[in-house]
PDB file of N, CA and C in Angstrom:
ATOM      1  N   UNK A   1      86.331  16.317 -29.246  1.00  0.00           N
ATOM      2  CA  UNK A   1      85.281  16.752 -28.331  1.00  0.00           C
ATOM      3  C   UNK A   1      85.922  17.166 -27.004  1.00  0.00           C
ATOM      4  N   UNK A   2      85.545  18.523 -26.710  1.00  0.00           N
ATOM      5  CA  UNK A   2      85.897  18.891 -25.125  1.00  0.00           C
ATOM      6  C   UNK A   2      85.964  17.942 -23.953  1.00  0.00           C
ATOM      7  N   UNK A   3      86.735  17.515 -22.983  1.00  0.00           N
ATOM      8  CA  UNK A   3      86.610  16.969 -21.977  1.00  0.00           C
ATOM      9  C   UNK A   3      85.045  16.882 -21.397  1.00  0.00           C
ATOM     10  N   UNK A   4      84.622  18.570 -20.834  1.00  0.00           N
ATOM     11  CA  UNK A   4      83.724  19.055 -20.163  1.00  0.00           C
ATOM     12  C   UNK A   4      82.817  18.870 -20.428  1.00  0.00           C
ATOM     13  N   UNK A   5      82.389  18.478 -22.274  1.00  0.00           N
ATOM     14  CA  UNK A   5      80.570  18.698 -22.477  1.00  0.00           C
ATOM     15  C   UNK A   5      80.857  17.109 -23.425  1.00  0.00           C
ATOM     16  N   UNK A   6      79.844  16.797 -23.437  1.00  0.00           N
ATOM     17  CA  UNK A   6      79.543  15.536 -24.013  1.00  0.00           C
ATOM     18  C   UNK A   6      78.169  15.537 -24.469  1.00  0.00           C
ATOM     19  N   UNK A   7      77.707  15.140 -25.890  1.00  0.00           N
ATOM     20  CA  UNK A   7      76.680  15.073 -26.659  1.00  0.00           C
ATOM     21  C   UNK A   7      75.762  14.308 -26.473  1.00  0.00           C
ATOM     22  N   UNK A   8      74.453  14.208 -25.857  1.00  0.00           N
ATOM     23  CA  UNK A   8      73.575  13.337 -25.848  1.00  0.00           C
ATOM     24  C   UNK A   8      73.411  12.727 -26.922  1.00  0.00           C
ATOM     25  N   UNK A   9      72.474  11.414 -27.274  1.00  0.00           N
ATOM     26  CA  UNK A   9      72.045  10.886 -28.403  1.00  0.00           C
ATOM     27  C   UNK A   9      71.271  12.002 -28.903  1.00  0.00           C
ATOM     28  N   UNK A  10      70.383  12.711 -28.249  1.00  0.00           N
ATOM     29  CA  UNK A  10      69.276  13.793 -29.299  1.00  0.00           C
ATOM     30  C   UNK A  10      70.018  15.098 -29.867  1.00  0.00           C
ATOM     31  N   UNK A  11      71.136  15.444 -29.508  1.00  0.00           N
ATOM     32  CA  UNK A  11      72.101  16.371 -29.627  1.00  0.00           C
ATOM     33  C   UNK A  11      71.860  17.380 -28.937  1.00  0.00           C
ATOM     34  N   UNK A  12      71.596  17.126 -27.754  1.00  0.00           N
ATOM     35  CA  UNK A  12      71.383  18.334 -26.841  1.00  0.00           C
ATOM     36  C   UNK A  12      72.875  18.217 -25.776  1.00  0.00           C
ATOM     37  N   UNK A  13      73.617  19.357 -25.557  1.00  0.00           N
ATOM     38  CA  UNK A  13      74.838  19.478 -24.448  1.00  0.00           C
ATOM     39  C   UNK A  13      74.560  18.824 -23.574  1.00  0.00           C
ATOM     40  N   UNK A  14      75.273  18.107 -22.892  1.00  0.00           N
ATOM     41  CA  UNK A  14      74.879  17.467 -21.332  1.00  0.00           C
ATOM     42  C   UNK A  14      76.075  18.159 -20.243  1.00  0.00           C
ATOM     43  N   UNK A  15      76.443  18.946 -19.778  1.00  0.00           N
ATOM     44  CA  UNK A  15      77.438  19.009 -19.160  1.00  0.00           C
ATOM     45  C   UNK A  15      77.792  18.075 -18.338  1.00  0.00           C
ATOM     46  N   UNK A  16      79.293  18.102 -17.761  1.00  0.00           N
ATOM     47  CA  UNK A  16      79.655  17.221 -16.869  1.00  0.00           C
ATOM     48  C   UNK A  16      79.793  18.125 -15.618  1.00  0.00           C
ATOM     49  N   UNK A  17      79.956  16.932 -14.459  1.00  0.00           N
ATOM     50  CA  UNK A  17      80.267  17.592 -13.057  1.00  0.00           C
ATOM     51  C   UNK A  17      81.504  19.093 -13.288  1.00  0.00           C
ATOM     52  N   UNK A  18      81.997  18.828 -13.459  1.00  0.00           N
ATOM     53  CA  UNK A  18      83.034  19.369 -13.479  1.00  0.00           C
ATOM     54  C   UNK A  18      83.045  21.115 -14.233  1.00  0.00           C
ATOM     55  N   UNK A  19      82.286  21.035 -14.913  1.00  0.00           N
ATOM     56  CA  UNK A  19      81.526  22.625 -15.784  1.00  0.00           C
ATOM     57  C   UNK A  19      80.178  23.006 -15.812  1.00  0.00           C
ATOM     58  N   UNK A  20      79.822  22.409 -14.401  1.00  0.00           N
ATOM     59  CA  UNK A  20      78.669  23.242 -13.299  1.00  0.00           C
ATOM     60  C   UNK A  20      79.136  23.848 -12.433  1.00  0.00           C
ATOM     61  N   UNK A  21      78.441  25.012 -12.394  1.00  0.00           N
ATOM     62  CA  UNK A  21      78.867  26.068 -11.454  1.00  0.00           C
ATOM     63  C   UNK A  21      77.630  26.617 -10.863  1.00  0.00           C
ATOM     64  N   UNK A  22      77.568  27.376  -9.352  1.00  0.00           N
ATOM     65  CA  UNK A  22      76.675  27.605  -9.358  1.00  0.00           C
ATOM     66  C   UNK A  22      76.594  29.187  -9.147  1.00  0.00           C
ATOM     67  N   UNK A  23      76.041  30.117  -9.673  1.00  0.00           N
ATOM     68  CA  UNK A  23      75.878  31.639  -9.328  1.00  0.00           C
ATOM     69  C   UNK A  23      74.627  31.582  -9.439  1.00  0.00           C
ATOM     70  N   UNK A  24      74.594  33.114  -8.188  1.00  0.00           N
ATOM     71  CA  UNK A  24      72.927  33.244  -8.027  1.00  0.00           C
ATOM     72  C   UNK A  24      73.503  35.006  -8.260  1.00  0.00           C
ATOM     73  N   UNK A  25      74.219  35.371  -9.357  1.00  0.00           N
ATOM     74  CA  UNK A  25      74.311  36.597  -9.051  1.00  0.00           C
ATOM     75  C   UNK A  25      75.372  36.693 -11.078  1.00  0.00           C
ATOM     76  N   UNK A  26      75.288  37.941 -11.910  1.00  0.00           N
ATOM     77  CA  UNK A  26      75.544  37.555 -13.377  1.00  0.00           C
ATOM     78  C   UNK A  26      75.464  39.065 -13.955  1.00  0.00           C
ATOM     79  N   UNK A  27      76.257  39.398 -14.516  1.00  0.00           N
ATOM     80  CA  UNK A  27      76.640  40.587 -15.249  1.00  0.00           C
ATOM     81  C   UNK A  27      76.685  40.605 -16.650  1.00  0.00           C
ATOM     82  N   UNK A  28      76.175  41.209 -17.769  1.00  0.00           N
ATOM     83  CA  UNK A  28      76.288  41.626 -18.981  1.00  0.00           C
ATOM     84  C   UNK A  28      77.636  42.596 -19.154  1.00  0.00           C
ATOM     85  N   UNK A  29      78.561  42.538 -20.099  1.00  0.00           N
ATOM     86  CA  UNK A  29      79.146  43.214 -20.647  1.00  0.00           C
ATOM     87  C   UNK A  29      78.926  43.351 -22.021  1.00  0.00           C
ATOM     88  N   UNK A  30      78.703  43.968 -22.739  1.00  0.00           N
ATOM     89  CA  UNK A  30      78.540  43.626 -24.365  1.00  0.00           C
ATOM     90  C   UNK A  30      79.540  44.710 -25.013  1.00  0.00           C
ATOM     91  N   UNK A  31      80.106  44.731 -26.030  1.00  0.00           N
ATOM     92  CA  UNK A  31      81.088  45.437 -26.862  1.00  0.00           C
ATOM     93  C   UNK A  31      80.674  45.350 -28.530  1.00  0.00           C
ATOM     94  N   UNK A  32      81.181  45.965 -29.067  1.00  0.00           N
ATOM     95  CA  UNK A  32      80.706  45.690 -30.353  1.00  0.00           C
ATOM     96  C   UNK A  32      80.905  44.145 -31.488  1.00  0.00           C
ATOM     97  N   UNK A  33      82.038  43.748 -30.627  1.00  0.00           N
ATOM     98  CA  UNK A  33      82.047  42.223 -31.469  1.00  0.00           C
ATOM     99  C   UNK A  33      81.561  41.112 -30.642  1.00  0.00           C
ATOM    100  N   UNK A  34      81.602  41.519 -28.936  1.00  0.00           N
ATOM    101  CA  UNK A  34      80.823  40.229 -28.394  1.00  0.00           C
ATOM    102  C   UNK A  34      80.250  40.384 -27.224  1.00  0.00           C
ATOM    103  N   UNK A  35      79.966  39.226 -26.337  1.00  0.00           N
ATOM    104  CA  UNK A  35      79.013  39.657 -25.248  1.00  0.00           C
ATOM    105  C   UNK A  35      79.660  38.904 -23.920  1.00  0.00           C
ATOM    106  N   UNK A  36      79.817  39.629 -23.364  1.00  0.00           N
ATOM    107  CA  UNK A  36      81.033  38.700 -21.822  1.00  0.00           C
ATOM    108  C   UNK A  36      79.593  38.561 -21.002  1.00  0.00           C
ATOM    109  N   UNK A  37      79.364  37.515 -20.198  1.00  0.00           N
ATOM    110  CA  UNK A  37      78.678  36.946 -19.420  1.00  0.00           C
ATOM    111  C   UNK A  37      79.082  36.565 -17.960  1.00  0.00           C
ATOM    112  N   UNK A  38      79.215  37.306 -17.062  1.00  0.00           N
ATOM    113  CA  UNK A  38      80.446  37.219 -15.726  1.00  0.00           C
ATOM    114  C   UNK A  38      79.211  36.728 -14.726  1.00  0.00           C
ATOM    115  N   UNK A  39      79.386  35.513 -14.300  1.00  0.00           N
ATOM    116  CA  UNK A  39      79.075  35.000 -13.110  1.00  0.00           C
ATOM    117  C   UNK A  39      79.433  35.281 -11.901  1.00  0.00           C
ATOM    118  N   UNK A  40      78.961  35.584 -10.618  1.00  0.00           N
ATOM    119  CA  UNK A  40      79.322  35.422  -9.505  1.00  0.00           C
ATOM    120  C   UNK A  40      78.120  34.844  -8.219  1.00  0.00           C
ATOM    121  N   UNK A  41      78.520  34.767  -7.095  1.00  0.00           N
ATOM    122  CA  UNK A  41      77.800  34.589  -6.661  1.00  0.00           C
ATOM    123  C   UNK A  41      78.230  34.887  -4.617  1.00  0.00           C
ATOM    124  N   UNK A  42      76.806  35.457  -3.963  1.00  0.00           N
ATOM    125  CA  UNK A  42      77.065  36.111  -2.889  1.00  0.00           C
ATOM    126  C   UNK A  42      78.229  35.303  -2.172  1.00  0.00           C
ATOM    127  N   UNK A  43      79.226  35.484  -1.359  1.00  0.00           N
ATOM    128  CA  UNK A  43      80.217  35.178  -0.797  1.00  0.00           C
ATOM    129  C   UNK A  43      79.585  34.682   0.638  1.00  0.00           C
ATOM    130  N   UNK A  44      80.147  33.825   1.119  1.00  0.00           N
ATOM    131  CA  UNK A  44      79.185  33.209   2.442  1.00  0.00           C
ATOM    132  C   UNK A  44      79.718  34.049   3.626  1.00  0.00           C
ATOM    133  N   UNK A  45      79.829  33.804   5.049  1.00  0.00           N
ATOM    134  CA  UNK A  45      80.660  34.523   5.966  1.00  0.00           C
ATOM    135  C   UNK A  45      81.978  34.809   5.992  1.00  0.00           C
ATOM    136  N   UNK A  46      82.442  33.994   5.584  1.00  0.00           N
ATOM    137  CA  UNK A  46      84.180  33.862   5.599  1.00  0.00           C
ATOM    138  C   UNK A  46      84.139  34.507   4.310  1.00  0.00           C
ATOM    139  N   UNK A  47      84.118  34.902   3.310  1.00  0.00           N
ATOM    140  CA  UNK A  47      84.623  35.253   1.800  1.00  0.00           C
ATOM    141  C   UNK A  47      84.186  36.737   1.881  1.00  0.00           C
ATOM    142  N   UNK A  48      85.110  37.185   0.451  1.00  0.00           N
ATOM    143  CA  UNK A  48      84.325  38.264   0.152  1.00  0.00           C
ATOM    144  C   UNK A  48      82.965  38.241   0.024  1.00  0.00           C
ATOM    145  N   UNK A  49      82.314  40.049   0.107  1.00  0.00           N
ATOM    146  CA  UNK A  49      81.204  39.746  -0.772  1.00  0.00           C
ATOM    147  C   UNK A  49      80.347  39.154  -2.137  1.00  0.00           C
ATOM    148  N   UNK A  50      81.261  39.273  -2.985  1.00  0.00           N
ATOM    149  CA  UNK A  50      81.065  38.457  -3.807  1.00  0.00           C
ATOM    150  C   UNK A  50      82.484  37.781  -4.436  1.00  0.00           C
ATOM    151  N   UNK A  51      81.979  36.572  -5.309  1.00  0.00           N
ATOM    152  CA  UNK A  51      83.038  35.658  -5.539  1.00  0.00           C
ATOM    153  C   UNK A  51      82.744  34.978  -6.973  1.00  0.00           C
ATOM    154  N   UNK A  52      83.808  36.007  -7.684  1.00  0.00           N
ATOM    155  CA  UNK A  52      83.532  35.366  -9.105  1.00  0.00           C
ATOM    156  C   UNK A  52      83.516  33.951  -9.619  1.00  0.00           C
ATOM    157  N   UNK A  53      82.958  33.100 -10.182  1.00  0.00           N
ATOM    158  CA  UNK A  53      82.534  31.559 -10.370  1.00  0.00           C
ATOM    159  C   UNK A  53      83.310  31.630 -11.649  1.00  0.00           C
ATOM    160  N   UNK A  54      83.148  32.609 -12.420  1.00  0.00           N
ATOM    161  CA  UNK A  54      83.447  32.166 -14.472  1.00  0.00           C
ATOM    162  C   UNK A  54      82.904  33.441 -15.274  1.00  0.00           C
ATOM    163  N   UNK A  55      83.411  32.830 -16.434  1.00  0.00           N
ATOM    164  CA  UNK A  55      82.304  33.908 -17.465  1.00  0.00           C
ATOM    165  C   UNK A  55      82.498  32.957 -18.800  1.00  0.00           C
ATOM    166  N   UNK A  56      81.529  33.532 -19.455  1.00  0.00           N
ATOM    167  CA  UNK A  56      81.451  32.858 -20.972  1.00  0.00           C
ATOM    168  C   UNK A  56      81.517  34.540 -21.894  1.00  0.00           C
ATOM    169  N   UNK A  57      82.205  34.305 -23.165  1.00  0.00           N
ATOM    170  CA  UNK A  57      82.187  34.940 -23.947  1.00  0.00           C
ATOM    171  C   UNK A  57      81.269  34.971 -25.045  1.00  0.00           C
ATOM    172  N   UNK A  58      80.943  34.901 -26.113  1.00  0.00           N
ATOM    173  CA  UNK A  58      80.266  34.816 -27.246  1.00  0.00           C
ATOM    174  C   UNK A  58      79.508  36.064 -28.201  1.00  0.00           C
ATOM    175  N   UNK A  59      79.386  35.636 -29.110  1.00  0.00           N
ATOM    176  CA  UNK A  59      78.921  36.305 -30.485  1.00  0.00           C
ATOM    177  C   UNK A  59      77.819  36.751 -30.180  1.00  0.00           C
ATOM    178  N   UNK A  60      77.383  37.907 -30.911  1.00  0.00           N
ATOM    179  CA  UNK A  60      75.774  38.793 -30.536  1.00  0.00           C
ATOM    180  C   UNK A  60      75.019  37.814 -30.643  1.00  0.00           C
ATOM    181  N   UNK A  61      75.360  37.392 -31.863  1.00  0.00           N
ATOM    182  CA  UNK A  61      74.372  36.082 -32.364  1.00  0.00           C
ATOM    183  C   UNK A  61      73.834  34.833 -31.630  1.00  0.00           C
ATOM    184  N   UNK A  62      74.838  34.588 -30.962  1.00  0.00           N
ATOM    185  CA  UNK A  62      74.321  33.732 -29.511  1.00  0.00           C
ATOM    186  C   UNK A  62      73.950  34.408 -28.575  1.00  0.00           C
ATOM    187  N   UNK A  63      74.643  35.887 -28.369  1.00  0.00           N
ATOM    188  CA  UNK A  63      73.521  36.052 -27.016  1.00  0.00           C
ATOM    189  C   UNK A  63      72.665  36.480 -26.969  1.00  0.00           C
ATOM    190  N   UNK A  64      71.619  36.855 -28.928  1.00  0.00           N
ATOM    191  CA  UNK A  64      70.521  36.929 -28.474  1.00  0.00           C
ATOM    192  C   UNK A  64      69.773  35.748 -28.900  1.00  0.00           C
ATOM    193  N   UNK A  65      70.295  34.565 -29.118  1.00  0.00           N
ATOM    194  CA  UNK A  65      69.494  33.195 -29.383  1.00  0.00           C
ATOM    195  C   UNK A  65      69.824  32.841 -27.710  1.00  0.00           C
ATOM    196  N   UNK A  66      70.408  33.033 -26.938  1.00  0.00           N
ATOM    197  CA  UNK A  66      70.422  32.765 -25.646  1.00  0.00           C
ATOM    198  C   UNK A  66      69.246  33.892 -24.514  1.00  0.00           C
ATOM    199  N   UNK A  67      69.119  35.167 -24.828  1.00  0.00           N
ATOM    200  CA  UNK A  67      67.688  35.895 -24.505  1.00  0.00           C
ATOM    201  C   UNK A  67      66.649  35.244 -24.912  1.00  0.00           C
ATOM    202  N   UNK A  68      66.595  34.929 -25.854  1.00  0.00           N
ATOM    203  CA  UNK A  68      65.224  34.181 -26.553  1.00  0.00           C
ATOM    204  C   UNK A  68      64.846  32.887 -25.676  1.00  0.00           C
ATOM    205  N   UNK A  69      66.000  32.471 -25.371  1.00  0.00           N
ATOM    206  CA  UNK A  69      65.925  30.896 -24.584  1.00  0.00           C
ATOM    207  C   UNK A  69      65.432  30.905 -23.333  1.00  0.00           C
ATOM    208  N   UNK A  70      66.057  32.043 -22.958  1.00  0.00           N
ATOM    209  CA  UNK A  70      66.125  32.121 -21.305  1.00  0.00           C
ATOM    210  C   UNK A  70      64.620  32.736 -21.274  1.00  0.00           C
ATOM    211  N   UNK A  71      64.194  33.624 -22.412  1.00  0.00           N
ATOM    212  CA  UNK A  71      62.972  34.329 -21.766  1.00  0.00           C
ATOM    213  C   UNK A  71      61.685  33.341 -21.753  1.00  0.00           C
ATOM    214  N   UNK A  72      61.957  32.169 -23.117  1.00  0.00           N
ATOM    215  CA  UNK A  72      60.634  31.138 -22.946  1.00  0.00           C
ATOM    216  C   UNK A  72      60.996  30.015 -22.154  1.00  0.00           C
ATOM    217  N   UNK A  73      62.241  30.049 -21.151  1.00  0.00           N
ATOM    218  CA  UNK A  73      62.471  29.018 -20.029  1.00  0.00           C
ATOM    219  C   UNK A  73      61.329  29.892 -19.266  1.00  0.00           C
ATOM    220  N   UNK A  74      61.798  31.363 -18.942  1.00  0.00           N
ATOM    221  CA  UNK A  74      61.062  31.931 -17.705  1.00  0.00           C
ATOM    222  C   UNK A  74      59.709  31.831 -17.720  1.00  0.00           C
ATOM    223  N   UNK A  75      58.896  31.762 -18.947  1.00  0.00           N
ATOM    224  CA  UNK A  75      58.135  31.829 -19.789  1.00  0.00           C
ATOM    225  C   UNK A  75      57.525  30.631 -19.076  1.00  0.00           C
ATOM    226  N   UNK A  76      57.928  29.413 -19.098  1.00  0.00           N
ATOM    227  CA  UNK A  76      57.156  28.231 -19.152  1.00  0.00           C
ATOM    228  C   UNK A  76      57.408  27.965 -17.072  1.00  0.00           C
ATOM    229  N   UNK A  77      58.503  28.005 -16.720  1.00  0.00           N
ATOM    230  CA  UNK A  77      58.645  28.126 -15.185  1.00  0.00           C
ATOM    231  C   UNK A  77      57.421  28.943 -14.553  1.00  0.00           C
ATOM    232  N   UNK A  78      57.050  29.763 -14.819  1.00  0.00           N
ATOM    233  CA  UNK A  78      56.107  30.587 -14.556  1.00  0.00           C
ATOM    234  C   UNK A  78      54.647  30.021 -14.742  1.00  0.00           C
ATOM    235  N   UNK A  79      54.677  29.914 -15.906  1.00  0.00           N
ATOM    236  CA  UNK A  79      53.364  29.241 -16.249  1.00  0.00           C
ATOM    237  C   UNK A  79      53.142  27.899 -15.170  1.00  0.00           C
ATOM    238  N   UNK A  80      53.963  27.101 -14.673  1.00  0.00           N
ATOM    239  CA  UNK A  80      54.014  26.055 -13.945  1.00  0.00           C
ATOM    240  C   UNK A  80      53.446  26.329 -12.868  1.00  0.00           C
ATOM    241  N   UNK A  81      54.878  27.012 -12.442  1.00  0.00           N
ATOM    242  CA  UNK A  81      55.320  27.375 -10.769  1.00  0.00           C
ATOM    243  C   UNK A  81      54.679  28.442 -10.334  1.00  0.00           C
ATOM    244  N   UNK A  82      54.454  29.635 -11.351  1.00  0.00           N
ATOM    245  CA  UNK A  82      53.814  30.758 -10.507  1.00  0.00           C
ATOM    246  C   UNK A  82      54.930  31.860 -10.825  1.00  0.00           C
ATOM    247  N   UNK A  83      54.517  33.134 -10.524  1.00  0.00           N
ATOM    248  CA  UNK A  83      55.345  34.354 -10.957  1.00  0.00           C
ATOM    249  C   UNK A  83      56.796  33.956 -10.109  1.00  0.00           C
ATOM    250  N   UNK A  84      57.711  34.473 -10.583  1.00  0.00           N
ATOM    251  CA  UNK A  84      58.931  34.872 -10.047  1.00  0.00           C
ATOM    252  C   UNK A  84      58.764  36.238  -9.546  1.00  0.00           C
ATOM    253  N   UNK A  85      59.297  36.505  -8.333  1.00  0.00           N
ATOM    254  CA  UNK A  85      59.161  37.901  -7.664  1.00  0.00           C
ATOM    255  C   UNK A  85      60.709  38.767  -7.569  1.00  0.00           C
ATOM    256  N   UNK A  86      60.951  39.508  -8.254  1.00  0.00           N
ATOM    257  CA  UNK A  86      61.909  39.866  -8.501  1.00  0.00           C
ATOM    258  C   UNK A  86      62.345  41.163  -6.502  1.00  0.00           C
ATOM    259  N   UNK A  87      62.959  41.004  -6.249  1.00  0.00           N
ATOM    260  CA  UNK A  87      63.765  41.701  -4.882  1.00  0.00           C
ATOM    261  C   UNK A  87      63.259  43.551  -5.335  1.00  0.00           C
ATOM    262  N   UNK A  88      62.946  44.145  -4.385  1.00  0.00           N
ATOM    263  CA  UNK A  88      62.936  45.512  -4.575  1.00  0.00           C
ATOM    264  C   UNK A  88      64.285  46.213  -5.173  1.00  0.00           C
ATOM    265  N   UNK A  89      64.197  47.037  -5.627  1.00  0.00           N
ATOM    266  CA  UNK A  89      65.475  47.950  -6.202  1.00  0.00           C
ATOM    267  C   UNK A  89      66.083  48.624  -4.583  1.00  0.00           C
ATOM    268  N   UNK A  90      67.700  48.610  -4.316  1.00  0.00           N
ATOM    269  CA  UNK A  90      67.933  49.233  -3.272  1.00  0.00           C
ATOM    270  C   UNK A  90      67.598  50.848  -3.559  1.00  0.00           C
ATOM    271  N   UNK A  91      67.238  51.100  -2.115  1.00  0.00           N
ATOM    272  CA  UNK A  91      67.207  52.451  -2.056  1.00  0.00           C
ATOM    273  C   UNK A  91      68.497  53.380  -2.447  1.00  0.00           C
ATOM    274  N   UNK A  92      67.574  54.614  -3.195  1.00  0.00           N
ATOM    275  CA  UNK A  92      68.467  55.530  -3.764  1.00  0.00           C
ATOM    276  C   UNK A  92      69.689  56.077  -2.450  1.00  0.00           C
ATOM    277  N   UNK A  93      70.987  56.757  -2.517  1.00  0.00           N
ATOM    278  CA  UNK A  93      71.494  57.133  -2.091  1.00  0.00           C
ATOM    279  C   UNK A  93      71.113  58.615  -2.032  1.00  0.00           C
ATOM    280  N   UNK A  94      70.869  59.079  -0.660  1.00  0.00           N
ATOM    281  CA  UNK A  94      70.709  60.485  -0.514  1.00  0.00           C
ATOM    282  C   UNK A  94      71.731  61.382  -0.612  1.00  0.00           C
ATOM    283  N   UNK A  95      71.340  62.678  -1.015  1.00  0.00           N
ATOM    284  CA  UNK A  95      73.190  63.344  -1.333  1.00  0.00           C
ATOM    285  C   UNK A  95      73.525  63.515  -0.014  1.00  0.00           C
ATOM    286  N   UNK A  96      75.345  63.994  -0.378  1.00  0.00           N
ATOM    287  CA  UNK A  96      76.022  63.623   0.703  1.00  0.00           C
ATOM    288  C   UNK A  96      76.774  63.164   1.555  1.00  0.00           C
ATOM    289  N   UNK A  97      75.768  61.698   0.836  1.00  0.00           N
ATOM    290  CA  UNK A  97      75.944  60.495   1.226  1.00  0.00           C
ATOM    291  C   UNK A  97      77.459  59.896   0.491  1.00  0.00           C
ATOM    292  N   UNK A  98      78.286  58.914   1.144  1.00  0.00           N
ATOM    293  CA  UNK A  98      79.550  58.858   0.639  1.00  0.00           C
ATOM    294  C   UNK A  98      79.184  57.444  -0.376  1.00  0.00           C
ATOM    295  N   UNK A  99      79.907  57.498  -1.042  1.00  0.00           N
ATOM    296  CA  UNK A  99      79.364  55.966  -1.888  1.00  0.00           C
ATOM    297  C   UNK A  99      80.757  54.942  -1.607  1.00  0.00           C
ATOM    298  N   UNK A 100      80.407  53.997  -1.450  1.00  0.00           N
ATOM    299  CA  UNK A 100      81.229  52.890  -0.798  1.00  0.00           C
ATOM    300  C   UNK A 100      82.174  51.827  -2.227  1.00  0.00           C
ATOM    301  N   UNK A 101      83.083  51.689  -2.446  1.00  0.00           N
ATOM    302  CA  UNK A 101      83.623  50.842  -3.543  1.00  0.00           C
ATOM    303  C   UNK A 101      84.741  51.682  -3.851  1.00  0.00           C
ATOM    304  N   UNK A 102      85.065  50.628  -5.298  1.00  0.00           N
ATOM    305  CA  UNK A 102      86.169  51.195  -5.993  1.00  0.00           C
ATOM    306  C   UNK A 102      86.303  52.758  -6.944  1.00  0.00           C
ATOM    307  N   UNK A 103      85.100  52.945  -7.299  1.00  0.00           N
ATOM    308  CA  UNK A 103      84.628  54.441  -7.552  1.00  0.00           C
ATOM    309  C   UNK A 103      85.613  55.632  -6.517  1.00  0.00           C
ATOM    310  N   UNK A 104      85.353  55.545  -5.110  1.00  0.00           N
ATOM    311  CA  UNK A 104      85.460  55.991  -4.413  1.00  0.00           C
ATOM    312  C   UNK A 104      87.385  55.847  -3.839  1.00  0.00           C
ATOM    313  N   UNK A 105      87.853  55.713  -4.683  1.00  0.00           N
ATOM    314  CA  UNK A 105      89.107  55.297  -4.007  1.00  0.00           C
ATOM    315  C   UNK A 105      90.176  56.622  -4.684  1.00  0.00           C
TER     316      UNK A 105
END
């Protein structure tokens, strides 16, 4: 058994301190044999803007038994708590306009 995760009596994962992380920020990659899951999260004053935390890899097969999960978590949070309000989309870039990043280099 992994250091990091340890088995409850009901067989549900329990993580330990140590393989919690926290991101408020998460990227999809998917390829044809699997699905990369890249965490990050906003960088405070001192850091970059953002600051990668981890990623998990895995099989289609888990990541869409992991969509399914996540959508009847949101599913039932909601029903509780009340809608989640998702942030406006940033505004489009007008032409012209220079675009800022690694694109641009």
């Amino acid at each position: 058994m992994s250091e990091t995760i340890k088995y409850a009596q009901s067989g549900i994962l329990e993580p330990t301190p140590q393989s919690e992380i926290y991101a408020n920020l998460a990227q999809v990659r998917p390829n044809a044999h699997d699905f990369q899951l890249i965490f990050g999260r906003y960088g405070l004053f001192d850091e970059a803007p953002v600051v990668s935390v981890g990623s998990v890899v895995m099989s289609p097969l888990c990541a869409k038994q992991l969509a399914i999960n996540l959508l009847n978590a949101v599913k039932q949070y909601e029903e509780t708590l009340g809608p989640i309000q998702l942030p406006p989309p940033p505004p489009a870039k007008e032409e012209g306009e220079e675009k800022v990043g690694a694109d641009n280099e």
